[in-house]
C-alpha atoms as a PDB file:
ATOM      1  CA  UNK A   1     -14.856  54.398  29.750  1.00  0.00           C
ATOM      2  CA  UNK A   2     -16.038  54.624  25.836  1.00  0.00           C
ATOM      3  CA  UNK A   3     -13.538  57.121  25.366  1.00  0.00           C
ATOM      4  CA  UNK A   4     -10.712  54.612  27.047  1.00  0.00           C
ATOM      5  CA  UNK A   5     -11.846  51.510  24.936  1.00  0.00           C
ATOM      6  CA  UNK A   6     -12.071  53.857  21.879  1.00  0.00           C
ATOM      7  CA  UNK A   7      -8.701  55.001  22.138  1.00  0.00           C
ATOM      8  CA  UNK A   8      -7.004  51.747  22.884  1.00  0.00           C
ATOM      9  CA  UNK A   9      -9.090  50.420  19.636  1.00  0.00           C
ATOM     10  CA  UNK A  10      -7.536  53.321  17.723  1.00  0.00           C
ATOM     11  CA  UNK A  11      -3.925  52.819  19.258  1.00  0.00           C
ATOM     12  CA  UNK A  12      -3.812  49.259  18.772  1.00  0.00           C
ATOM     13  CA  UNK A  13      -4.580  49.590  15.235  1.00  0.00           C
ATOM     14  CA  UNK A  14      -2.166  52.504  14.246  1.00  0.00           C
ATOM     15  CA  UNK A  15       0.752  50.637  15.670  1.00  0.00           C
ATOM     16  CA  UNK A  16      -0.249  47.616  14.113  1.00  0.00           C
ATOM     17  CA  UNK A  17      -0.427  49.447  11.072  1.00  0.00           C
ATOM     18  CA  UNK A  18       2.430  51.140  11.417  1.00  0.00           C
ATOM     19  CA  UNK A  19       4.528  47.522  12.037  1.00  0.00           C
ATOM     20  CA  UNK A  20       2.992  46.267   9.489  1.00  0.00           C
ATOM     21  CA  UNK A  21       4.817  48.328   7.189  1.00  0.00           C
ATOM     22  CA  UNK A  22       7.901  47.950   8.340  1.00  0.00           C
ATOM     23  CA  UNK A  23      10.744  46.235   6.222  1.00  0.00           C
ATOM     24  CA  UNK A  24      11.515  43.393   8.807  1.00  0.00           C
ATOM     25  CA  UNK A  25       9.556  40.366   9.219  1.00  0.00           C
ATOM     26  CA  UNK A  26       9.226  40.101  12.838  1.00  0.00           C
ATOM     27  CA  UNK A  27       8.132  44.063  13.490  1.00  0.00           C
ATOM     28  CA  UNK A  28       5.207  42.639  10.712  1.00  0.00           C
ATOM     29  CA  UNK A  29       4.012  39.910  12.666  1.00  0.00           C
ATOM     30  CA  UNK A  30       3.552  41.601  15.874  1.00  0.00           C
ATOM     31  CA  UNK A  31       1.717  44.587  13.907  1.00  0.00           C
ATOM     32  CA  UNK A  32      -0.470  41.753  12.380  1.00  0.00           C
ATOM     33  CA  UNK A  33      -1.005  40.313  16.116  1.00  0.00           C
ATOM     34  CA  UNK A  34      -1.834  44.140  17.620  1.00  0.00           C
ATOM     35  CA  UNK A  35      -4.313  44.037  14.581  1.00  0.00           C
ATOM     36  CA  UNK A  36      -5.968  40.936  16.092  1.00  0.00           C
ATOM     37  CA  UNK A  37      -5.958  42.625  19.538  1.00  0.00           C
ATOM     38  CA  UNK A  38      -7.902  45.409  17.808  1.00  0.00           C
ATOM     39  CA  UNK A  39     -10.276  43.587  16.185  1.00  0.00           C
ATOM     40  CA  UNK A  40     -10.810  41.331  19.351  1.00  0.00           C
ATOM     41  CA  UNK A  41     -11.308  44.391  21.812  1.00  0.00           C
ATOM     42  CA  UNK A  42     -13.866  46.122  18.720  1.00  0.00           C
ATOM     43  CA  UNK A  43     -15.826  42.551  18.798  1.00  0.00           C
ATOM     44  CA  UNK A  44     -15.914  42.724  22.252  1.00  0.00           C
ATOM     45  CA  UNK A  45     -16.878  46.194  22.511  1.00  0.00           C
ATOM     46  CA  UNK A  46     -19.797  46.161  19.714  1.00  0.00           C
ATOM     47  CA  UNK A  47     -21.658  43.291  21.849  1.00  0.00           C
ATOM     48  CA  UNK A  48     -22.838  46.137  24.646  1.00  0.00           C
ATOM     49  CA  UNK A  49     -22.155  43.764  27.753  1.00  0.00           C
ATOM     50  CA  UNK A  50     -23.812  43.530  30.424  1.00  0.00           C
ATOM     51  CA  UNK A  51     -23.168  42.549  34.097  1.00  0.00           C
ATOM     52  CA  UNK A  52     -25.018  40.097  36.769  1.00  0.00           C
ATOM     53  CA  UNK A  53     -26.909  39.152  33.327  1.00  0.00           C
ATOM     54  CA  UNK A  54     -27.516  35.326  32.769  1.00  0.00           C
ATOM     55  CA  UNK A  55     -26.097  34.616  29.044  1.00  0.00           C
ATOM     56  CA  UNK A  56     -29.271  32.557  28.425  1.00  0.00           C
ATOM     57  CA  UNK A  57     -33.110  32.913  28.645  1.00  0.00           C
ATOM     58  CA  UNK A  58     -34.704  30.857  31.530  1.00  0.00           C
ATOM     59  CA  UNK A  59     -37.344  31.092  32.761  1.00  0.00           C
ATOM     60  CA  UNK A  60     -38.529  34.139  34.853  1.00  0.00           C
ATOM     61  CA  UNK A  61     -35.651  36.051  32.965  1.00  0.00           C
ATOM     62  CA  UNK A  62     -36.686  38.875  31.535  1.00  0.00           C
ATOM     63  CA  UNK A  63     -32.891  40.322  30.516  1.00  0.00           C
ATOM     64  CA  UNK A  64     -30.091  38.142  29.306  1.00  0.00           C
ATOM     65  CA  UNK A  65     -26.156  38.921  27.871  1.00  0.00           C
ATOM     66  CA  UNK A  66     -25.793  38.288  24.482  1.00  0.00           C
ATOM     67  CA  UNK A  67     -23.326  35.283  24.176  1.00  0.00           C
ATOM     68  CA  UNK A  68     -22.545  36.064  20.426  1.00  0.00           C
ATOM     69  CA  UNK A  69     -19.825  38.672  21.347  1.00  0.00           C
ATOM     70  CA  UNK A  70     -17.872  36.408  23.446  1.00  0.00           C
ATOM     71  CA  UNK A  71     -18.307  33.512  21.144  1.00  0.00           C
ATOM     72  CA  UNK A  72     -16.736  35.685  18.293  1.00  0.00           C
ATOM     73  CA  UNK A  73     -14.080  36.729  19.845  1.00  0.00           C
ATOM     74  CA  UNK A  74     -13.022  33.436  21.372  1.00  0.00           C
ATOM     75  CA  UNK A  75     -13.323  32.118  17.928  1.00  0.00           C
ATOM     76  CA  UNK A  76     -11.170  35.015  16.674  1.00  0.00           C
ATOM     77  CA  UNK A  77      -8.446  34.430  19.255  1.00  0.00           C
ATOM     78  CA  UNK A  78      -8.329  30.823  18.502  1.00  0.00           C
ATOM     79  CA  UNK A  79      -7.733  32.154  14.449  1.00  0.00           C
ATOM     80  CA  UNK A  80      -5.587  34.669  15.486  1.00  0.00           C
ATOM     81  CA  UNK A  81      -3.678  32.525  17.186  1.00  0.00           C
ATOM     82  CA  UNK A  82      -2.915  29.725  14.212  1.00  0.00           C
ATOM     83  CA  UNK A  83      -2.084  32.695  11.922  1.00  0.00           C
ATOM     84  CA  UNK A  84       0.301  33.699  13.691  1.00  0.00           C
ATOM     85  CA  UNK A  85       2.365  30.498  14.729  1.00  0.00           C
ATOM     86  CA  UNK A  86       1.762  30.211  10.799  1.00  0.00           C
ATOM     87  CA  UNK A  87       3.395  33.482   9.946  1.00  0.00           C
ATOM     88  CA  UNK A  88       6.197  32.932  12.446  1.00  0.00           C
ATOM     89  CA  UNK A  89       6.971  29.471  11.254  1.00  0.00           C
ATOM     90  CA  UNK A  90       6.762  31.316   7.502  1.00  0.00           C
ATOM     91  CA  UNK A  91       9.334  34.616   8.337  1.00  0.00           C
ATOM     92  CA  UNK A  92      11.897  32.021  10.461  1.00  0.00           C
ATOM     93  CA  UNK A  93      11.450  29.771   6.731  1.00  0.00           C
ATOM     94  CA  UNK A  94      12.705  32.713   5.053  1.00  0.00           C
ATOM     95  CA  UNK A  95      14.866  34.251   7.436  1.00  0.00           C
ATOM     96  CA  UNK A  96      16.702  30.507   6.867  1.00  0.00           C
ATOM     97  CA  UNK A  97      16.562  30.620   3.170  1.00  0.00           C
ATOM     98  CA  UNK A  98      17.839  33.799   2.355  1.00  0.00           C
ATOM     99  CA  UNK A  99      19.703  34.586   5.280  1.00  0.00           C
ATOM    100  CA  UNK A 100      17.772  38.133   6.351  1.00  0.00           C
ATOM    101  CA  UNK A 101      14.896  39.028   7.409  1.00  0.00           C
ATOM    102  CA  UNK A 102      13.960  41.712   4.947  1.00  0.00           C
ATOM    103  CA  UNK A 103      10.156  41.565   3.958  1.00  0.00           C
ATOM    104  CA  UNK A 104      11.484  42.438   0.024  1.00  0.00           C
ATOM    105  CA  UNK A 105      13.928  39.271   0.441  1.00  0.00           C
ATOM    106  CA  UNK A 106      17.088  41.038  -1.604  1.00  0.00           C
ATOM    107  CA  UNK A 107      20.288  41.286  -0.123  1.00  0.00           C
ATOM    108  CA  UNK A 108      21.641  43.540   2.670  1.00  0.00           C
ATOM    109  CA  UNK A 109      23.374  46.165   1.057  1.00  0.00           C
ATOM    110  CA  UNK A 110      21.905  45.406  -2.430  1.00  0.00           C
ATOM    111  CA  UNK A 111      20.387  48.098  -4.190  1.00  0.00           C
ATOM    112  CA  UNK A 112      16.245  49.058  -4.233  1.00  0.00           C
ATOM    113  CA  UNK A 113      14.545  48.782  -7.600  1.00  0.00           C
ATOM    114  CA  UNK A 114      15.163  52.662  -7.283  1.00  0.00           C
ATOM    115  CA  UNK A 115      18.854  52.886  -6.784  1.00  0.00           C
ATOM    116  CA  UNK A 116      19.002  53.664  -2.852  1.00  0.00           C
ATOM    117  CA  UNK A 117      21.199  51.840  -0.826  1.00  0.00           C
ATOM    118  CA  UNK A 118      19.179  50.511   2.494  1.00  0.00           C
END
């Protein structure tokens, strides 16, 4: 199960990555929210959960969960979750103003600082 969670960690960030860098707006804000998935499940994952555990001391308990996982990651979805409507309502802003949705913002068609013609 480590070895699952690891991977999916490692996944999630290399396509988020990989969007990120991307020359389109829209493939950058889903690698930006598959960035906030990885971080989320890595939160999640550092807290070493554990089950039928009360997430509070009382009295006769002798074991308890640790609550600060879950509250960080609730409070990271709730962030993730503003950036994002942020970043969409920025790249439709743009996508309006300039008429594409290159991250760059120069014309389709137009030539690169470097002569190529993408």
């Amino acid at each position: 199960m480590e070895f699952l969670v690891a991977s999916s960690i490692g996944l999630l960030t290399t396509c988020g990555t990989y969007l990120l860098l991307r020359g389109r707006t829209f493939p950058v804000v889903v690698g930006l929210a598959l960035l906030s998935y990885a971080v989320n499940v890595f939160l999640f994952a550092m807290g070493r959960l554990t089950i039928n555990m009360p997430p509070i001391l009382r009295e006769g308990v002798t074991e308890y969960t640790d609550p600060l996982p879950q509250a960080l990651v609730l409070t990271a979805i709730v962030i993730s979750f503003g950036m994002t409507a942020l970043i969409v309502v920025l790249s439709i802003r743009a996508f309006l103003e300039i008429g594409n949705d290159h991250v760059d913002g120069r014309p389709v068609g137009a030539p690169s600082e470097a002569g190529d013609k993408n």
